[in-house]
Protein backbone atom coordinates (compact mmCIF):
# COMPACT_ATOMS: atom_id res chain seq x y z
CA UNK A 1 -42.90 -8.30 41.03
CA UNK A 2 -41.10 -8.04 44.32
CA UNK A 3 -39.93 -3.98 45.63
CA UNK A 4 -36.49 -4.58 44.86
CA UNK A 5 -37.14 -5.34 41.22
CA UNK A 6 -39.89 -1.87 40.96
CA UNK A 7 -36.85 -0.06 42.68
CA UNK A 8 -34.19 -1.23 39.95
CA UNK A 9 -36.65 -0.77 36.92
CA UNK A 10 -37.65 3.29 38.49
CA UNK A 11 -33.86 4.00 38.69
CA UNK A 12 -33.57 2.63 35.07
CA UNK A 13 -36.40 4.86 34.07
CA UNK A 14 -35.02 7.99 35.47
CA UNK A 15 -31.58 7.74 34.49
CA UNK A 16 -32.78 7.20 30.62
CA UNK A 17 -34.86 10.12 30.96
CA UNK A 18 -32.08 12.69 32.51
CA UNK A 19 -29.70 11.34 29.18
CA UNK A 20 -32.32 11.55 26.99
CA UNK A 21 -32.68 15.60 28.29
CA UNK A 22 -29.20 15.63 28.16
CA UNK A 23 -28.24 16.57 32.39
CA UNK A 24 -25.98 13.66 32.99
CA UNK A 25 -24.59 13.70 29.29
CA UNK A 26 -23.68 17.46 27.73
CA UNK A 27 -25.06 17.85 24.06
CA UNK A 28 -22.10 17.42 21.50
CA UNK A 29 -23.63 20.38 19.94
CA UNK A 30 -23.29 22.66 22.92
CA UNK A 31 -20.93 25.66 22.02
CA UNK A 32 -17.42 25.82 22.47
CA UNK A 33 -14.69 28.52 23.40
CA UNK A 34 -11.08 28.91 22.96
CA UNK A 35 -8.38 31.58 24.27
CA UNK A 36 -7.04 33.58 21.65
CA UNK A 37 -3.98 36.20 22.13
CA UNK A 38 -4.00 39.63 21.48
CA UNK A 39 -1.42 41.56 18.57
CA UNK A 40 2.41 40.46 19.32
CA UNK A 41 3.79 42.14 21.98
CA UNK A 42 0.13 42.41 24.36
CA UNK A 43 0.06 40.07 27.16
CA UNK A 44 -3.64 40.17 27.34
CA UNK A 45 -6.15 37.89 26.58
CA UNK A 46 -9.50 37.68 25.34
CA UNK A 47 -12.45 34.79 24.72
CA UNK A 48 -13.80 34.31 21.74
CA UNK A 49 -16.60 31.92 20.68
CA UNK A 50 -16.31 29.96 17.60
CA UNK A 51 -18.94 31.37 15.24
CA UNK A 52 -19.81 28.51 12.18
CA UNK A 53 -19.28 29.49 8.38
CA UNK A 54 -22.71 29.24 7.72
CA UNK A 55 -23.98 31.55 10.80
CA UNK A 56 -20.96 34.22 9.49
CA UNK A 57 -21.53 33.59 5.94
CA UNK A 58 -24.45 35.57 6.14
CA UNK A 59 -24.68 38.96 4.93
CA UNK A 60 -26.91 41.81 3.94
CA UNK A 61 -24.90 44.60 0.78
CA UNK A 62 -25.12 47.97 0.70
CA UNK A 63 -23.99 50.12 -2.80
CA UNK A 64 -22.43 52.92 -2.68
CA UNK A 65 -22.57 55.93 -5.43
CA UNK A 66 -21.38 54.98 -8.57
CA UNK A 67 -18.94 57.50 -8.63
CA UNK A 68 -17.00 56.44 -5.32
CA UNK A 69 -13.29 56.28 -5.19
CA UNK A 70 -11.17 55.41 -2.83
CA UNK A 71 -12.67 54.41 0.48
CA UNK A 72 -11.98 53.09 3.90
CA UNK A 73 -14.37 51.75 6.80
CA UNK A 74 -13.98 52.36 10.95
CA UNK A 75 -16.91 51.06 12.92
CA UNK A 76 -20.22 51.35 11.01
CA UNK A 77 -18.58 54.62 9.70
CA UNK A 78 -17.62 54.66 5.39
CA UNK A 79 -15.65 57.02 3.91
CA UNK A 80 -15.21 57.93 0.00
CA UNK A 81 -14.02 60.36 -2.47
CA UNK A 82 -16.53 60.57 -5.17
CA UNK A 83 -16.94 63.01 -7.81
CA UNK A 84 -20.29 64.12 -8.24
CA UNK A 85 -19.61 67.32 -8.82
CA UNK A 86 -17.16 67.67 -10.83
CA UNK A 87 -13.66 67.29 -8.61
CA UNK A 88 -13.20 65.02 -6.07
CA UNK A 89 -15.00 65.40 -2.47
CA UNK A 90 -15.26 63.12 0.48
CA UNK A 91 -18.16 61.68 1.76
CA UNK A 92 -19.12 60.11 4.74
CA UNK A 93 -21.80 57.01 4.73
CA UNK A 94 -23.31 56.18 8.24
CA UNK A 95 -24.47 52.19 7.85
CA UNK A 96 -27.43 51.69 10.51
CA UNK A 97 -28.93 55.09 9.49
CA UNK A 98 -28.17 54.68 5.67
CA UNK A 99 -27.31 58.79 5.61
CA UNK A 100 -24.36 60.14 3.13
CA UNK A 101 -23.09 63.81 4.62
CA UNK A 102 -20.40 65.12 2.30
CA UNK A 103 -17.54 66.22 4.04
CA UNK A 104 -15.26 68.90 1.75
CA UNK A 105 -16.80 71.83 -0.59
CA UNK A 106 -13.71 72.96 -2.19
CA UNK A 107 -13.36 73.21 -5.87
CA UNK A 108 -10.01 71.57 -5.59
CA UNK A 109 -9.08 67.81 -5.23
CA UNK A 110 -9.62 66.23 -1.76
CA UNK A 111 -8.26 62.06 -2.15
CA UNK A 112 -7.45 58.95 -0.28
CA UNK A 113 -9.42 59.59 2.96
CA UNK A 114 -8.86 57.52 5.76
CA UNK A 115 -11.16 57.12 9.36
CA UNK A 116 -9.97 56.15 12.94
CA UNK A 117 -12.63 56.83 15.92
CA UNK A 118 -14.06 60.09 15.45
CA UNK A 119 -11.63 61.62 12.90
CA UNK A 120 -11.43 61.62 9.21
CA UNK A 121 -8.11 62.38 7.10
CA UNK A 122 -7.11 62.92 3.40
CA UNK A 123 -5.01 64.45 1.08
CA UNK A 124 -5.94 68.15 -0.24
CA UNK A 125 -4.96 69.71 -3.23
CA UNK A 126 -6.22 72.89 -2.53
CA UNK A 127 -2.70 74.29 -2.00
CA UNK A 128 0.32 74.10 -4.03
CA UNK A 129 2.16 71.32 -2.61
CA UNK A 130 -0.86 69.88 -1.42
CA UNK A 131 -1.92 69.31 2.17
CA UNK A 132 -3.33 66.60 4.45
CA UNK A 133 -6.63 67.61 6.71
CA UNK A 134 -8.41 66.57 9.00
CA UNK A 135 -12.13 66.35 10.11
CA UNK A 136 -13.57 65.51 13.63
CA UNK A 137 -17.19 63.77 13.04
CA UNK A 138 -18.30 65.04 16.91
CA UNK A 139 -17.31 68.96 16.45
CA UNK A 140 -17.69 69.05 12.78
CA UNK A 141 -14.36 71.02 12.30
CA UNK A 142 -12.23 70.40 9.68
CA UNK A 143 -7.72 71.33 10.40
CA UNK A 144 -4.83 71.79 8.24
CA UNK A 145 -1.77 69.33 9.54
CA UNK A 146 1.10 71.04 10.08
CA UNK A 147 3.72 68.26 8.59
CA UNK A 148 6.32 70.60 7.67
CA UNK A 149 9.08 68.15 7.04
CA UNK A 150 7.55 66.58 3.79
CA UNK A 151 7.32 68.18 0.71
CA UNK A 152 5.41 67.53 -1.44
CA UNK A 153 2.29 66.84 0.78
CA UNK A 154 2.46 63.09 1.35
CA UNK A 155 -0.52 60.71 0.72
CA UNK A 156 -1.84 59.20 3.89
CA UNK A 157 -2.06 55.29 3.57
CA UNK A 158 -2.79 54.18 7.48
CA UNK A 159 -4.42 55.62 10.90
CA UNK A 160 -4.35 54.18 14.28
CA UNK A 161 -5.50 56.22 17.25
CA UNK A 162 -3.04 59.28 17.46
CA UNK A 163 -0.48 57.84 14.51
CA UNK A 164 -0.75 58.60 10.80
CA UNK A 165 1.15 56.26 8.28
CA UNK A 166 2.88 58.51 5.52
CA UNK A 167 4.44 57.14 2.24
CA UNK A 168 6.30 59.94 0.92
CA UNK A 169 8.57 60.18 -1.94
CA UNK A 170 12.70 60.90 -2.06
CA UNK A 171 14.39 63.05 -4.83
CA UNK A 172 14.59 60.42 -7.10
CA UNK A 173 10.95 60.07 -6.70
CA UNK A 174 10.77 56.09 -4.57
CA UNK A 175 8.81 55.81 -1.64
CA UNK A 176 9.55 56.66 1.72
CA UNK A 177 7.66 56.47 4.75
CA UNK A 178 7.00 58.82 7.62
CA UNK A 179 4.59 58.19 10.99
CA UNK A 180 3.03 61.36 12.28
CA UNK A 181 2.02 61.87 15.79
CA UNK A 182 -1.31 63.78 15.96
CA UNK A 183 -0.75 64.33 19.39
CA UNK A 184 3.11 65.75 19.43
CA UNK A 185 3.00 66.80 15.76
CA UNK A 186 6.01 65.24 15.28
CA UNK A 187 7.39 63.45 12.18
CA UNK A 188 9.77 60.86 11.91
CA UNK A 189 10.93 58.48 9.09
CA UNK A 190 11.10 54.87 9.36
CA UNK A 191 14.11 52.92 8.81
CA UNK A 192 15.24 49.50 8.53
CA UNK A 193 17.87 47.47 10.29
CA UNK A 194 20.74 46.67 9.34
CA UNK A 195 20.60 49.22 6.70
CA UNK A 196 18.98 52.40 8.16
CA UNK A 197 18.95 54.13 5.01
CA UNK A 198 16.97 51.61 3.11
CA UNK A 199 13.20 51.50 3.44
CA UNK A 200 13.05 51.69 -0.32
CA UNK A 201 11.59 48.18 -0.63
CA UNK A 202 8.70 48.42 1.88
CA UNK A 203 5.25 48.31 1.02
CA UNK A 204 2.42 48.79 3.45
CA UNK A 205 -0.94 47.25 3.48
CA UNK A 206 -2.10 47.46 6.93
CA UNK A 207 -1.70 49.13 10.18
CA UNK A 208 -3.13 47.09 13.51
CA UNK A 209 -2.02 48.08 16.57
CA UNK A 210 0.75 50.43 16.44
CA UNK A 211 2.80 47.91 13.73
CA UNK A 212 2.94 48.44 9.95
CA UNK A 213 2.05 45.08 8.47
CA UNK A 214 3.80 45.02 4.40
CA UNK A 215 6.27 43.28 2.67
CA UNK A 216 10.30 44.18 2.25
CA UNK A 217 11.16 42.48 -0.97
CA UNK A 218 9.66 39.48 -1.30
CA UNK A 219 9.07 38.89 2.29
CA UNK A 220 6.73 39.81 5.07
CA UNK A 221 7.21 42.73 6.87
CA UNK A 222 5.92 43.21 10.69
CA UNK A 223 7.24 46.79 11.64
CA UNK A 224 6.43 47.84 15.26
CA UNK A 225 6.03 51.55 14.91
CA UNK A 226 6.81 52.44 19.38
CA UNK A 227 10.30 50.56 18.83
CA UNK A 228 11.32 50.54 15.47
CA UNK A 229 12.02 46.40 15.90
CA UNK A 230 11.03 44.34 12.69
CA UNK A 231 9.44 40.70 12.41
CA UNK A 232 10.32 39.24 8.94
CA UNK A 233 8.42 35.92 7.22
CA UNK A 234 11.00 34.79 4.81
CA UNK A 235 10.57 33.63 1.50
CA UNK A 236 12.78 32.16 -1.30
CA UNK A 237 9.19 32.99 -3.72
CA UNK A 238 7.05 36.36 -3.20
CA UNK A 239 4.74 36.86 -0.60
CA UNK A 240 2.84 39.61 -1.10
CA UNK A 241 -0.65 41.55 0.82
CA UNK A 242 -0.18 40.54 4.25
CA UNK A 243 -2.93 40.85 6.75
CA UNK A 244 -3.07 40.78 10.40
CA UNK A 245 -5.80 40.04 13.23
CA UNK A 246 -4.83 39.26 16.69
CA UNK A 247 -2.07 36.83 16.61
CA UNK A 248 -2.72 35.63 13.29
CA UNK A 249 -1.18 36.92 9.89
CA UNK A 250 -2.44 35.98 6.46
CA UNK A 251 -0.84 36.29 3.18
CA UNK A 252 -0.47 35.22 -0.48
CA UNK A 253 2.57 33.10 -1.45
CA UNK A 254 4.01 32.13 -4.68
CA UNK A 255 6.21 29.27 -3.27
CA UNK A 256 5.69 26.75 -5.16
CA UNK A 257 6.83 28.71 -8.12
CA UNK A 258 3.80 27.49 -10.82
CA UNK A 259 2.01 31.37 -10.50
CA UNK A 260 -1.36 30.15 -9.07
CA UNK A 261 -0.77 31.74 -5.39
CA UNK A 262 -2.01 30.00 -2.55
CA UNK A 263 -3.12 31.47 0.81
CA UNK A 264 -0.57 30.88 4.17
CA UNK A 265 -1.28 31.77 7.64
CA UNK A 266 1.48 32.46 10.74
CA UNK A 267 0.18 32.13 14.49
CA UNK A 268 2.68 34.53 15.95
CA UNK A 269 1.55 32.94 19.51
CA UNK A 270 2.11 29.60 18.59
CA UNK A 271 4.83 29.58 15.50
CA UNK A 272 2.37 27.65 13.95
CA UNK A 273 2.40 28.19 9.60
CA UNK A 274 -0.62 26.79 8.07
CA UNK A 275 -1.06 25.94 4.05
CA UNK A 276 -4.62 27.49 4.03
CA UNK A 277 -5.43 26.90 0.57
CA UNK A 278 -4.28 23.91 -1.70
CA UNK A 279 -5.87 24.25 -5.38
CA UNK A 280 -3.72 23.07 -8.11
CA UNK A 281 -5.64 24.91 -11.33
CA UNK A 282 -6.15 27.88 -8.89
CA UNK A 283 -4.81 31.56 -7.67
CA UNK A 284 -5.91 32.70 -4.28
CA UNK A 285 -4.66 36.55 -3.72
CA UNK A 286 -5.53 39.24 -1.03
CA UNK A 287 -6.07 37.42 1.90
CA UNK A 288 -7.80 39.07 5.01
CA UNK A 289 -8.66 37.85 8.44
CA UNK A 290 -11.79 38.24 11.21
CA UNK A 291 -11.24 36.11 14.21
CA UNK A 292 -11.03 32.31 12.58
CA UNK A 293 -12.23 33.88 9.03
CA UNK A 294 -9.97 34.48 6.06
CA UNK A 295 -11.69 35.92 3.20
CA UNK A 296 -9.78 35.82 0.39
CA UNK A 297 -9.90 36.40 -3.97
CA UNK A 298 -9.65 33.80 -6.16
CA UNK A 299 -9.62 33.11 -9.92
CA UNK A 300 -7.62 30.83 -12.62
CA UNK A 301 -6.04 31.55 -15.90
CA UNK A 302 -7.63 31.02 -19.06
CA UNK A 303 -5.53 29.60 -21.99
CA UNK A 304 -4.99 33.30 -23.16
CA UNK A 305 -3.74 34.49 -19.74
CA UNK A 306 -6.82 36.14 -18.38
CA UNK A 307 -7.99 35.95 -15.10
CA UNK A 308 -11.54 34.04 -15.51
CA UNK A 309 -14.10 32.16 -12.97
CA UNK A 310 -13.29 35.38 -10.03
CA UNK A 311 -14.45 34.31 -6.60
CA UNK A 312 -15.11 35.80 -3.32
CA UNK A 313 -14.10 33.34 -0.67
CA UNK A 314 -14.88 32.87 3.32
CA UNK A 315 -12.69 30.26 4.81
CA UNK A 316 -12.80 28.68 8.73
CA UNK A 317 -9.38 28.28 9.84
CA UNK A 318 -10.89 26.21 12.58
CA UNK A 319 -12.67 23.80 10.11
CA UNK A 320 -11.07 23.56 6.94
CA UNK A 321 -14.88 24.57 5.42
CA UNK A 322 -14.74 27.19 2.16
CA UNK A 323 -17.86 28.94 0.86
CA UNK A 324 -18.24 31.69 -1.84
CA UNK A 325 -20.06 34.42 -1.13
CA UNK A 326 -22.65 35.03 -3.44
CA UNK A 327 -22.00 38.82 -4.33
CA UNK A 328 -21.34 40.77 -7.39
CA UNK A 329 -17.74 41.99 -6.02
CA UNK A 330 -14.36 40.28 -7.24
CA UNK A 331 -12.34 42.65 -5.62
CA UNK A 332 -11.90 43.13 -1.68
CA UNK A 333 -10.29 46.11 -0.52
CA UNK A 334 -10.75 46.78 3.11
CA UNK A 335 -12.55 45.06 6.18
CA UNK A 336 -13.16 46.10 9.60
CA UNK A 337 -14.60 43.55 12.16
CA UNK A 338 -17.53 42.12 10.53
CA UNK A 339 -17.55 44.65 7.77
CA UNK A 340 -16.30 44.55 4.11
CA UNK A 341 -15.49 47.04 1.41
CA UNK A 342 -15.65 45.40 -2.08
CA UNK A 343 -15.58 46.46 -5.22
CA UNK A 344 -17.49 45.09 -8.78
CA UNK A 345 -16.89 45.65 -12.39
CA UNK A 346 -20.14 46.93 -13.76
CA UNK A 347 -20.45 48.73 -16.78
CA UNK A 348 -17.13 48.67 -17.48
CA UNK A 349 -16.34 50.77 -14.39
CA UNK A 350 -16.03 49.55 -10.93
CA UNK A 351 -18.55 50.05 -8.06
CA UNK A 352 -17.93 49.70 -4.01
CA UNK A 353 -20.07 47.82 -1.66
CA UNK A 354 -20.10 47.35 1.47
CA UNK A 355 -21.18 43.81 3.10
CA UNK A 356 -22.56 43.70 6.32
CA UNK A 357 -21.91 40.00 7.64
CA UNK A 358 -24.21 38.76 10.45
């Protein structure tokens, strides 16, 4: 064999080795990252990496007392009414360390807590009209709010750094909402263009980053708290329990007008709607979204008209791909990064869980 020949059949050699390693070609398994925008109205931007539905789907559950009530979740931070003995207290659960600290001692009422950072709120009914406090995890000292302006004591339904969502109620006993500045102490009510007197319709399930995310009617409601201004989702059907991450907003929706609710998604970045779910023999309610997750309830009705076959659901908005989540909860009720409060019917009572996702 002449040199030329042992030259050509080396350079062969080598470049099916370097493919076969993968230097000259990249692995089509190699991981990938897009851009994704921040809340409406932030310029910035941040990268996240696609995680797969069967990496996320993973998840360790924690119980919580059987007695808990009403809860909500910040960080690895839980917090709970529960009624061990005798009237209503709040507790708070720490996740990594597994320790429960109870929070109140008074032989009154203390309901619907609520947890931002470092600070814990909820409605007291140690005085007449009823109060709201608040409790600072780092000092340990617990304040009366001074929210003179409502009467009786409102219930606190949202907390975002120094604002407090209020819902209220008007003489003829409807809703009406309030934001409280913890730094100013200042109240004001929110109102609605074009009719500034009418916020009678609103419902709130969410605030993320300074904007109540509800419904008005039977439409979706994107309130931004610093300017008043209002983003609406318009439906001729009902929409109902909006949720928002980033960019992305996630709902129910009855459009189709045959009562088995399917689950819709709005880019606000890209005006980009997306039919999420499609089942025919199927209702999908109370959506909620982690970066391209939406976890969402589902169930069907029997011939009697009860809600049968109830499903926990994690869906990839990047991939299409569904999974249930193999839990004893049917009922979602909060979720905070990679962190979900659930509830499930046991004993004819229900009990609250948290799921840990990995």
């Amino acid at each position: 064999m002449n040199l030329w020949k042992k030259i050509g059949i080396g350079v062969l050699v080598i470049v099916f080795l370097l493919v076969a390693i993968g230097i000259l070609v990249p692995s089509p398994e190699t991981e990938t990252s897009k851009i994704t925008g921040k809340a409406i109205g932030s310029s910035q931007l941040t990268e996240t990496k696609e995680t797969s539905i069967e990496e996320f789907g993973k998840f360790k559950t924690i119980k919580l007392p059987d007695d808990t009530g009403n809860s909500d979740i910040y960080g690895d931070k839980v917090v709970f009414e529960g009624s061990s003995s005798g009237n209503n207290d709040i507790f708070l659960y720490d996740i990594p360390s597994g320790k429960t600290t109870q929070i109140t001692f008074d032989n009154s009422d203390q309901n619907h807590p609520r947890i931002y950072g470092n600070n814990i709120i909820w409605s007291d009914n140690r005085f007449e009209y009823g109060e709201i406090f608040s409790y600072n995890i780092i000092s340990g000292k617990e304040k009366k709010l001074e929210i003179k302006t409502i009467k009786p004591a409102p219930e606190a339904v949202g907390f975002y750094n120094e604002i407090l969502v209020l819902r209220g109620h008007d003489e003829n006993g409807r809703y009406v909402w309030y934001v409280y500045n913890l730094t100013s102490k200042e109240t004001t009510r929110l109102y609605l263009d074009p009719d500034p007197t009418d916020t009678i319709g609103i419902s709130v399930s969410q605030i993320y980053d300074y904007k109540l995310i509800g419904t008005y009617g039977d439409d979706i409601l994107v309130y931004n708290i610093p300017d008043n201004s209002t983003q609406i989702i318009e439906s001729s059907l009902a929409q109902s329990s909006p949720f928002m991450y980033e960019n992305t907003i996630v709902w129910s929706d009855n459009r189709n007008g045959k009562m088995n609710n399917d689950i819709y998604a709005y880019d606000f970045s890209t005006g980009e709607e997306t039919h999420v779910t499609t089942q025919q023999d199927t209702v999908e309610i109370k959506p909620m979204i982690y970066k391209n997750f939406v976890f969402y309830q589902k169930f069907r009705w029997d011939s009697d008209g009860y809600a049968v076959n109830e499903q926990l659901i994690i869906h990839d908005l990047s991939t299409g791909k569904e999974k249930v989540l193999s839990t004893p909860c049917t009922v979602m009720d909060k979720i905070y990064e990679n962190k979900m409060l659930c509830r499930a019917l046991e004993n004819d009572s229900f009990v609250t869980y948290i799921l840990v996702f990995e």
